[in-house]
N, C-alpha and C. Protein backbone atom coordinates (compact mmCIF):
# COMPACT_ATOMS: atom_id res chain seq x y z
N UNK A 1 93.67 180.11 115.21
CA UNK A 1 92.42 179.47 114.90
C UNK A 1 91.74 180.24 113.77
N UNK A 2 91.08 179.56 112.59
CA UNK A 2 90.86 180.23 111.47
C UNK A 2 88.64 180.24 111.62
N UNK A 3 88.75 181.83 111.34
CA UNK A 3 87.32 181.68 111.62
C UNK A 3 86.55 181.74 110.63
N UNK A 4 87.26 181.35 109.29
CA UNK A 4 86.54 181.24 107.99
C UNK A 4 85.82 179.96 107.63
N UNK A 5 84.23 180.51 107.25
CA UNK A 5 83.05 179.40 107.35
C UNK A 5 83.38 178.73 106.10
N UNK A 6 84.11 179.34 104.74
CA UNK A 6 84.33 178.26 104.03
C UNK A 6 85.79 178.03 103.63
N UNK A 7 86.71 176.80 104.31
CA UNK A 7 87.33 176.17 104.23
C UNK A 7 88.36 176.47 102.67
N UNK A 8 89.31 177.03 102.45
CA UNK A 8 89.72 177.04 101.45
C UNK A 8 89.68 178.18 100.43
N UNK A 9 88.25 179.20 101.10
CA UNK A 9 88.15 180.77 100.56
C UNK A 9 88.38 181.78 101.29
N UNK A 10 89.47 182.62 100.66
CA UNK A 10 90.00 183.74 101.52
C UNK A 10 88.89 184.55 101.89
N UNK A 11 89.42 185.65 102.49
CA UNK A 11 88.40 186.48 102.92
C UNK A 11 88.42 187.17 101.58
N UNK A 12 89.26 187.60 100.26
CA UNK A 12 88.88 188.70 99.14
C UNK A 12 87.46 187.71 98.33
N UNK A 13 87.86 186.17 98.78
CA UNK A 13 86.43 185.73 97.90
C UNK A 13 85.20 185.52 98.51
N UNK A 14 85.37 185.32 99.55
CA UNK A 14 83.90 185.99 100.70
C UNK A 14 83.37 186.86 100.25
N UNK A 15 84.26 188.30 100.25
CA UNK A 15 83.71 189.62 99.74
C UNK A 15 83.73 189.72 98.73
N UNK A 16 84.08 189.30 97.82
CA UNK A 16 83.20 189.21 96.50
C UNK A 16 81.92 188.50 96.21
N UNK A 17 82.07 187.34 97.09
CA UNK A 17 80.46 186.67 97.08
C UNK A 17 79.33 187.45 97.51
N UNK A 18 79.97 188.35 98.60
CA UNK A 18 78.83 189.37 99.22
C UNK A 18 78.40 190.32 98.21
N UNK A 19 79.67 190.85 97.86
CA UNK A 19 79.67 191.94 96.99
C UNK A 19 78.59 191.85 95.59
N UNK A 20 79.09 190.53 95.14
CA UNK A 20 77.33 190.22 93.86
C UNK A 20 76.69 189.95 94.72
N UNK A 21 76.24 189.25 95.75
CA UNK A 21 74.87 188.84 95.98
C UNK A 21 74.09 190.16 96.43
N UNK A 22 74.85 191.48 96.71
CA UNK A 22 74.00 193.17 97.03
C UNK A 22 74.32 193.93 96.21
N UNK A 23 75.02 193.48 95.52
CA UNK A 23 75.27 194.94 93.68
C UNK A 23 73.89 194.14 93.55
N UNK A 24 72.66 194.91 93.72
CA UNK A 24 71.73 194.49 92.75
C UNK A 24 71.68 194.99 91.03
N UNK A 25 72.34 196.04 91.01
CA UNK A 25 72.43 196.48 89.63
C UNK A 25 73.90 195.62 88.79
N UNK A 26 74.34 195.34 89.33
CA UNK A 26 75.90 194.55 88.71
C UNK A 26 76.50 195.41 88.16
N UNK A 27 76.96 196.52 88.84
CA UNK A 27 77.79 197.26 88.04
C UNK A 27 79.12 197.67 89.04
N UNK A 28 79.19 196.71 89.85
CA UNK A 28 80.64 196.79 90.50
C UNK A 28 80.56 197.84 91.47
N UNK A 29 79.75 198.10 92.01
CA UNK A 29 80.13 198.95 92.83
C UNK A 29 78.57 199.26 94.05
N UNK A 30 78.50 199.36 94.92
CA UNK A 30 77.72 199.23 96.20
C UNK A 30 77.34 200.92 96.51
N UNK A 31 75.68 200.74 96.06
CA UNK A 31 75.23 202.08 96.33
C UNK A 31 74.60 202.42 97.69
N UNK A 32 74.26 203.30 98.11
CA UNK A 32 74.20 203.64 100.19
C UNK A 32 73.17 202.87 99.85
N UNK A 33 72.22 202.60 99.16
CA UNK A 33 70.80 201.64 99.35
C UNK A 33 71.03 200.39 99.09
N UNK A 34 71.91 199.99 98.21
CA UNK A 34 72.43 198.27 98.35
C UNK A 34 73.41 198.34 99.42
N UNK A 35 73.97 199.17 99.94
CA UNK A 35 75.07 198.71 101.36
C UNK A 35 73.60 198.65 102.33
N UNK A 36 73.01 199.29 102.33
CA UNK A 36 72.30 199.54 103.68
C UNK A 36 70.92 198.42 103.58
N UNK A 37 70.74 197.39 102.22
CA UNK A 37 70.11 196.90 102.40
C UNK A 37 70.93 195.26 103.07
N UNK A 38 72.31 194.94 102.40
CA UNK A 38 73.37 194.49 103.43
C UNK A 38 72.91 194.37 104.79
N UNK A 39 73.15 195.53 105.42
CA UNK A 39 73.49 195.81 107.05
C UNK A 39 72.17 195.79 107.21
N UNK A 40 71.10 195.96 106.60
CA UNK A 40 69.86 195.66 107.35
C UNK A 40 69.31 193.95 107.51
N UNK A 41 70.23 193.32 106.55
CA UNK A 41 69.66 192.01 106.17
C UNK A 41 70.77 191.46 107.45
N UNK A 42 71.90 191.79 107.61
CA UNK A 42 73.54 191.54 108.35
C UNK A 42 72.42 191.57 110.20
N UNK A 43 71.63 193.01 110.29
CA UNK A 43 71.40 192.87 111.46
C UNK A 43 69.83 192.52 111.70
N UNK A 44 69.29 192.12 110.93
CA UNK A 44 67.85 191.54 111.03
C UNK A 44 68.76 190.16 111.72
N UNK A 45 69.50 189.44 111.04
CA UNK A 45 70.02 188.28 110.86
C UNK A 45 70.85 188.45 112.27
N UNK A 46 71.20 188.63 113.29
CA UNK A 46 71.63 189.11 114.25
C UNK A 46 71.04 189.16 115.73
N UNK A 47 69.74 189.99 115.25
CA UNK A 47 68.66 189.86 115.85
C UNK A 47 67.99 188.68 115.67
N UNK A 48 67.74 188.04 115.29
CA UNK A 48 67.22 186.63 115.14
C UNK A 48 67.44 186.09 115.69
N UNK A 49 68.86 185.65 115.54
CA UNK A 49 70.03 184.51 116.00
C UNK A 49 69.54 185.09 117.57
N UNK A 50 69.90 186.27 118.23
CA UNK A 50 69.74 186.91 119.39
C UNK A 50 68.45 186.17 120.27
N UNK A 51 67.05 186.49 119.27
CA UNK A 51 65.70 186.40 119.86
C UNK A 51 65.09 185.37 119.71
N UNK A 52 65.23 184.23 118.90
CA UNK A 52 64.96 183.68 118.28
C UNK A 52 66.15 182.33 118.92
N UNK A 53 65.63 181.59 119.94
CA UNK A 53 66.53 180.61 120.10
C UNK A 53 66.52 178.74 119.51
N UNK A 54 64.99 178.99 118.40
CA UNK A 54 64.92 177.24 117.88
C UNK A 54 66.07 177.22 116.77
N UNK A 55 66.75 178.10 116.59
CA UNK A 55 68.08 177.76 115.71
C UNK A 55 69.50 177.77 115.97
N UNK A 56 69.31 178.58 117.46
CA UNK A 56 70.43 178.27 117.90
C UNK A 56 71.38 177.51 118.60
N UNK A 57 72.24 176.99 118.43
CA UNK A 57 73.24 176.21 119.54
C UNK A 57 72.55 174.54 119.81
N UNK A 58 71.54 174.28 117.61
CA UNK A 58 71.88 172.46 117.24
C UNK A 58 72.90 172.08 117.39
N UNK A 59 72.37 170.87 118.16
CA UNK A 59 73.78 169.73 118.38
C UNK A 59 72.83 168.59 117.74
N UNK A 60 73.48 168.13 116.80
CA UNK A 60 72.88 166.83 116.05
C UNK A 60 73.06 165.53 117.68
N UNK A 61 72.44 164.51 117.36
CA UNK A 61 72.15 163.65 118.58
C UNK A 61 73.26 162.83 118.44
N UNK A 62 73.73 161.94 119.30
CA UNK A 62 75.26 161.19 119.01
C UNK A 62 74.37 159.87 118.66
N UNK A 63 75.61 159.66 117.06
CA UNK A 63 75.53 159.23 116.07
C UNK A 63 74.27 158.80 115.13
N UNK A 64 73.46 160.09 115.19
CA UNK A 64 72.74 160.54 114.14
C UNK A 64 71.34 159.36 114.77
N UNK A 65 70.21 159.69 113.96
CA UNK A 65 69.04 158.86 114.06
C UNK A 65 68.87 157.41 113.37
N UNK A 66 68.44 156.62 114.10
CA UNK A 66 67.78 155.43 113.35
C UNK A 66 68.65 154.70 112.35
N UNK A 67 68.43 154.84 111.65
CA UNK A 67 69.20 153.95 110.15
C UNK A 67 69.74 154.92 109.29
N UNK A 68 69.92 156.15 109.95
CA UNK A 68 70.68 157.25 109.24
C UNK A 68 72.06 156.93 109.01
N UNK A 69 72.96 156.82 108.29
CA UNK A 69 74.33 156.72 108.18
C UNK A 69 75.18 158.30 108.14
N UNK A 70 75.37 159.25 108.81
CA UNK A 70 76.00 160.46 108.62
C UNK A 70 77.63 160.10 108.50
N UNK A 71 78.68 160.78 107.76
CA UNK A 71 79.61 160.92 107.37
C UNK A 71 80.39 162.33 107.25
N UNK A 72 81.25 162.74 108.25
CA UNK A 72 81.61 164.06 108.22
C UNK A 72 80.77 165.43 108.70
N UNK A 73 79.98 164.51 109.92
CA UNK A 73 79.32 165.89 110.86
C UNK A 73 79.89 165.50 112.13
N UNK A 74 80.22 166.33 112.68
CA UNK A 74 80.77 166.95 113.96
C UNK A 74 79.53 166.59 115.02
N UNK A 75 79.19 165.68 115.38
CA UNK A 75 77.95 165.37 116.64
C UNK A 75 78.00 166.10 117.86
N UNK A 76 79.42 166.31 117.86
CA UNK A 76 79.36 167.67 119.35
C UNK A 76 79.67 169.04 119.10
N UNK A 77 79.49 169.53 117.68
CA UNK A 77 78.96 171.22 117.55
C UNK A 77 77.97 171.33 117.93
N UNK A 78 77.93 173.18 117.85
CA UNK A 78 76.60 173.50 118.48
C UNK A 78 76.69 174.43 117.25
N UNK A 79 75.73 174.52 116.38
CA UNK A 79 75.22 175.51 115.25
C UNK A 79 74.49 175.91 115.23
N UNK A 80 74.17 177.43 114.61
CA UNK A 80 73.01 178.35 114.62
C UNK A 80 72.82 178.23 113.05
N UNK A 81 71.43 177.40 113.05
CA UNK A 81 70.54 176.64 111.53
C UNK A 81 70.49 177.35 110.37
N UNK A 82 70.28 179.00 110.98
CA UNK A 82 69.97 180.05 109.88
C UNK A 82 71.72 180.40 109.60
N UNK A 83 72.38 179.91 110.08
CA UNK A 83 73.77 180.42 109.07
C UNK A 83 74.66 178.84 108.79
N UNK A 84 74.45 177.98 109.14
CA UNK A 84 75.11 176.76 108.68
C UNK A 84 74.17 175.86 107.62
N UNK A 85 74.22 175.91 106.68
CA UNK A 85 73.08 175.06 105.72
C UNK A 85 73.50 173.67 105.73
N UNK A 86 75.10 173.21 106.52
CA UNK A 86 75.48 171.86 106.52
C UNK A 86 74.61 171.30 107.48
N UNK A 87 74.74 171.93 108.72
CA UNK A 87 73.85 171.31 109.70
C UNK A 87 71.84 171.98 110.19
N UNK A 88 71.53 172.87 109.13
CA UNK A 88 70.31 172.19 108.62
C UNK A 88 70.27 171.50 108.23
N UNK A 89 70.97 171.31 107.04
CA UNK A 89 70.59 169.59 106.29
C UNK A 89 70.46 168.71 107.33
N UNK A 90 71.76 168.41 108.24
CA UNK A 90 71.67 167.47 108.97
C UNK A 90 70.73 167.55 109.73
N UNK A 91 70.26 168.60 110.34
CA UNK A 91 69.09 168.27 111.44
C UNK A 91 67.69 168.13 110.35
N UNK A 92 67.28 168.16 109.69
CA UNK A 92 66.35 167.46 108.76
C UNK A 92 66.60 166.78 108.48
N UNK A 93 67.57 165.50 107.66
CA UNK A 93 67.69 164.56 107.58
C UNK A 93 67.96 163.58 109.05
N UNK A 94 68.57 163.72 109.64
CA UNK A 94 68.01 163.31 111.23
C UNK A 94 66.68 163.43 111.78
N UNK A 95 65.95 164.36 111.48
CA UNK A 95 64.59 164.54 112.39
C UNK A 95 64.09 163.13 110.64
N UNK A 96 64.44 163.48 109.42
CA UNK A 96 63.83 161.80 108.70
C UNK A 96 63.70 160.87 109.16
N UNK A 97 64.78 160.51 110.16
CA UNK A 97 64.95 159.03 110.20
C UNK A 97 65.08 157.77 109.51
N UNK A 98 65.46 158.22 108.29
CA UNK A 98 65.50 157.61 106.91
C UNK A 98 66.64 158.18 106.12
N UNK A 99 66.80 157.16 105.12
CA UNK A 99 67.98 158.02 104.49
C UNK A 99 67.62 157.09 102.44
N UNK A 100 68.11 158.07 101.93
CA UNK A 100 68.36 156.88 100.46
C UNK A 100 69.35 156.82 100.46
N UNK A 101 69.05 155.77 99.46
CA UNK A 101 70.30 154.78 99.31
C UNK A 101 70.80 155.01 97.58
N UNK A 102 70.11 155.15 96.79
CA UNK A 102 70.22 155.32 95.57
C UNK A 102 69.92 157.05 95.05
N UNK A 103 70.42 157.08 93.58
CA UNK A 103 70.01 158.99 93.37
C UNK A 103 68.84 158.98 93.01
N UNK A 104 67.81 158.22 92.45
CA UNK A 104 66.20 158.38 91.93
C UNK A 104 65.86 158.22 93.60
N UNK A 105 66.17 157.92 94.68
CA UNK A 105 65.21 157.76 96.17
C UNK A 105 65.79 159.29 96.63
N UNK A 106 66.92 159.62 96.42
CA UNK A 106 67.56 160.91 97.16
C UNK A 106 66.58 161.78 96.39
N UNK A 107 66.46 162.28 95.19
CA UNK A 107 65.61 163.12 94.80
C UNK A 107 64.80 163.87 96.04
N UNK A 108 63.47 162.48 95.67
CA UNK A 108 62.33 162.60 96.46
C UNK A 108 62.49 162.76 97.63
N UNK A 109 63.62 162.08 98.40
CA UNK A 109 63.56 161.55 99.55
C UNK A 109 64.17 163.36 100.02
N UNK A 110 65.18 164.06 99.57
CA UNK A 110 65.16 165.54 99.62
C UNK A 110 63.91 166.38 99.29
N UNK A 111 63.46 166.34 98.55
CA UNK A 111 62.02 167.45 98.62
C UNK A 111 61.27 167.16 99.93
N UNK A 112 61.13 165.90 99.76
CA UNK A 112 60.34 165.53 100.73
C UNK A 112 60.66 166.03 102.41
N UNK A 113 62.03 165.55 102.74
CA UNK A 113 62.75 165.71 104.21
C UNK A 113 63.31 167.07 104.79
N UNK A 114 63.95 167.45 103.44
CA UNK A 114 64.91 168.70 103.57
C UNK A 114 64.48 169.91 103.14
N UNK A 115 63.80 170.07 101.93
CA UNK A 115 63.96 171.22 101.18
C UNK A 115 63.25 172.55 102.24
N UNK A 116 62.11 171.53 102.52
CA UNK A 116 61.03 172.44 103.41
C UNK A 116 61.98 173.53 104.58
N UNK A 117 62.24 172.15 105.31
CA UNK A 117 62.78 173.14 106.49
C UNK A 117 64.33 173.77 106.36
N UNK A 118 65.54 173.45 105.15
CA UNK A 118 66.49 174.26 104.49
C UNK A 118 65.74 175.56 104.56
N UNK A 119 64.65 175.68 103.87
CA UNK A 119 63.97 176.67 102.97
C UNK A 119 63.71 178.27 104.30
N UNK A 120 63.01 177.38 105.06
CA UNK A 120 62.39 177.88 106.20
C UNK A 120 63.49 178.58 107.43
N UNK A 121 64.46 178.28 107.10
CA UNK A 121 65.81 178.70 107.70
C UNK A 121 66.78 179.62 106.71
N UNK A 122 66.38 179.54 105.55
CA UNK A 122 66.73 180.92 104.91
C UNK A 122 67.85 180.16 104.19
N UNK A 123 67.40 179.20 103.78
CA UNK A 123 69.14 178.56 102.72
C UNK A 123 68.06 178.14 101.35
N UNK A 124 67.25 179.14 100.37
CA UNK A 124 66.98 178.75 99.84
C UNK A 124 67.68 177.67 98.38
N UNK A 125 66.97 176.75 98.20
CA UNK A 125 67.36 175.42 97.45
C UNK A 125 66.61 175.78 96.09
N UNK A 126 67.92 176.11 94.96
CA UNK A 126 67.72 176.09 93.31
C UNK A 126 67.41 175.24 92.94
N UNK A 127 68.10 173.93 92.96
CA UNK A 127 67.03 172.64 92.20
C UNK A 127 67.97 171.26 93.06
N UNK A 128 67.44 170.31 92.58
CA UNK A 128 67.70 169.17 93.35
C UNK A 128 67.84 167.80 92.42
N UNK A 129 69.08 167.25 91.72
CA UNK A 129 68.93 166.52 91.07
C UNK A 129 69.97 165.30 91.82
N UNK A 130 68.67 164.28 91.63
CA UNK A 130 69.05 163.48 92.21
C UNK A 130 70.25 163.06 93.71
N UNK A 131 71.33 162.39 93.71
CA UNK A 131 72.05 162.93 95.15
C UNK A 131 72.36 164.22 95.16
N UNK A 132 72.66 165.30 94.60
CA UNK A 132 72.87 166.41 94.43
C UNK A 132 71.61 167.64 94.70
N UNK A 133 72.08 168.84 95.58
CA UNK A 133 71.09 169.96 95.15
C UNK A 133 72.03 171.23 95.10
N UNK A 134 71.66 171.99 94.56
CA UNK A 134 71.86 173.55 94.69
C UNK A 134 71.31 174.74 95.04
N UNK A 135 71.66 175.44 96.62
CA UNK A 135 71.08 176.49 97.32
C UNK A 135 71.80 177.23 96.65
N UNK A 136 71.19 178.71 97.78
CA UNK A 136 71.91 180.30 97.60
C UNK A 136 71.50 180.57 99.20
N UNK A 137 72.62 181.27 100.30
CA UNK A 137 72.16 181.69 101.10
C UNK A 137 72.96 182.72 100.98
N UNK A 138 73.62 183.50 102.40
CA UNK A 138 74.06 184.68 102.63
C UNK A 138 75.45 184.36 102.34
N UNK A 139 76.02 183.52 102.52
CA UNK A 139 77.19 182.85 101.55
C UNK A 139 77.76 182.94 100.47
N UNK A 140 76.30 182.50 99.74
CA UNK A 140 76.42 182.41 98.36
C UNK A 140 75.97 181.54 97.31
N UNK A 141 75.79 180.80 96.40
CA UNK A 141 75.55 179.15 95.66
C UNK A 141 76.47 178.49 95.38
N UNK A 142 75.79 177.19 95.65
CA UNK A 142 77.11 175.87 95.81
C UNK A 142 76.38 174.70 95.24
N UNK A 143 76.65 173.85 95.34
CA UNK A 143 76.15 172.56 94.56
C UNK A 143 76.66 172.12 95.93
N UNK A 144 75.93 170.29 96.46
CA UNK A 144 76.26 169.98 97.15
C UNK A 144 75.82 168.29 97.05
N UNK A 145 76.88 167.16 97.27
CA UNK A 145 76.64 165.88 96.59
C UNK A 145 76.17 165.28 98.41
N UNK A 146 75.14 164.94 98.72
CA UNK A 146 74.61 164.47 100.14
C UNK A 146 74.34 162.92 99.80
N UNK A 147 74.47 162.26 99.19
CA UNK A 147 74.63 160.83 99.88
C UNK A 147 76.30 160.60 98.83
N UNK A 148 76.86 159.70 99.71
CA UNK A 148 78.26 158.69 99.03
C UNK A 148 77.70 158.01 98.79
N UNK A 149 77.98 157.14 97.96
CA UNK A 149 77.81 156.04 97.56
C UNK A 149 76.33 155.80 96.67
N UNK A 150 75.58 156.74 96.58
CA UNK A 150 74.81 156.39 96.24
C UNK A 150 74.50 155.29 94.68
N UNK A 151 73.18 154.81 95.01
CA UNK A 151 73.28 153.11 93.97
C UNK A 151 74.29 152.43 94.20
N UNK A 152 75.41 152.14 95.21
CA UNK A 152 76.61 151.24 95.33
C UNK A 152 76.19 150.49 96.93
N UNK A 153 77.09 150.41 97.12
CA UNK A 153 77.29 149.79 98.52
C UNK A 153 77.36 150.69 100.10
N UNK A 154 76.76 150.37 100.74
CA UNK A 154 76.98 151.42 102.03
C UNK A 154 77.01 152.78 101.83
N UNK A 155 75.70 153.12 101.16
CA UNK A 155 75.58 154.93 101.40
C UNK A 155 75.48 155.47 102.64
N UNK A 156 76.34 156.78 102.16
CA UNK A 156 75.90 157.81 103.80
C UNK A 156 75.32 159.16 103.88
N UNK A 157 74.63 159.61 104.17
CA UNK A 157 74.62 161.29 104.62
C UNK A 157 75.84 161.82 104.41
N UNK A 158 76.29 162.72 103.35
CA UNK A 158 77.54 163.17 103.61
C UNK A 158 77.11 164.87 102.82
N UNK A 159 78.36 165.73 103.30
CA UNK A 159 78.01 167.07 103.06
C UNK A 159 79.22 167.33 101.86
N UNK A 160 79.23 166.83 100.40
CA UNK A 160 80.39 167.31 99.78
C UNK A 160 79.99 168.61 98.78
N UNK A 161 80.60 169.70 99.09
CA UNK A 161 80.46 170.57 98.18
C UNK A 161 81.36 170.70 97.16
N UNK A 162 80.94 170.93 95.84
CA UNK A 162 81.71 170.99 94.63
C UNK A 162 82.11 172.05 94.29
């Protein structure tokens, strides 16, 4: 059973994602005060998850809210919010109850639904164009295309990262 959160990246590119996001100086190499600001952020983040139980162990509701269309979420995981930014999204766009249908409604319809509580869970969001936005969390940055279809026929909630 493979316990890697992203699908397709070894563990040497994990640790390189880590590795820039705490070289704060970029010079290749991890000083005792950027490792130790790491392991302090590694076990703040730990403790949380621990004390802190409104993020842990979401289960999105079976088959999503209202007139939501979701596509490619798992309805019987259980995820902890502050380390999955797929299923924050989803549990904000579920607690919407709404969804767009086109990329000029996704915009808004993201600032409006998602960004807040993404934000508030520690997956801060770089910008948001149209079906598309781009975070940074403990991960790393990704671009991510959240409705199919959008302006066509039968859009859905979907989680595609590029």
């Amino acid at each position: 059973m493979s316990t890697n959160p992203l699908p397709g990246a070894t563990v040497q590119d994990l640790a390189r994602t880590l590795m820039q996001s705490f070289d704060a100086n970029k010079d290749g190499t991890l000083t005792t005060e950027e490792f130790g600001g790491f392991l302090a952020k590694l076990l703040s983040g730990v403790q949380q998850t621990t004390t802190q139980n409104t993020t842990t162990g979401f289960q999105l509701g079976a088959g999503g809210a209202g007139r939501v269309r979701f596509e490619g979420f798992d309805f019987g995981a259980r995820n902890d919010l502050s380390k999955s930014a797929k299923y924050a999204f989803a549990a904000a766009a579920q607690a919407a109850g709404t969804m767009p249908h086109t990329k000029s409604e996704a915009e808004s319809w993201f600032n409006q639904n998602i960004r807040g509580e993404m934000e508030r869970l520690g997956h801060r969001i770089n910008w948001v164009k149209g079906d598309k936005f781009q975070f940074t969390n403990w991960q790393g940055t990704f671009v991510v295309d959240f409705v199919r279809n959008a302006d066509g026929a039968d859009p859905a909630i979907v989680w595609q990262v590029e």
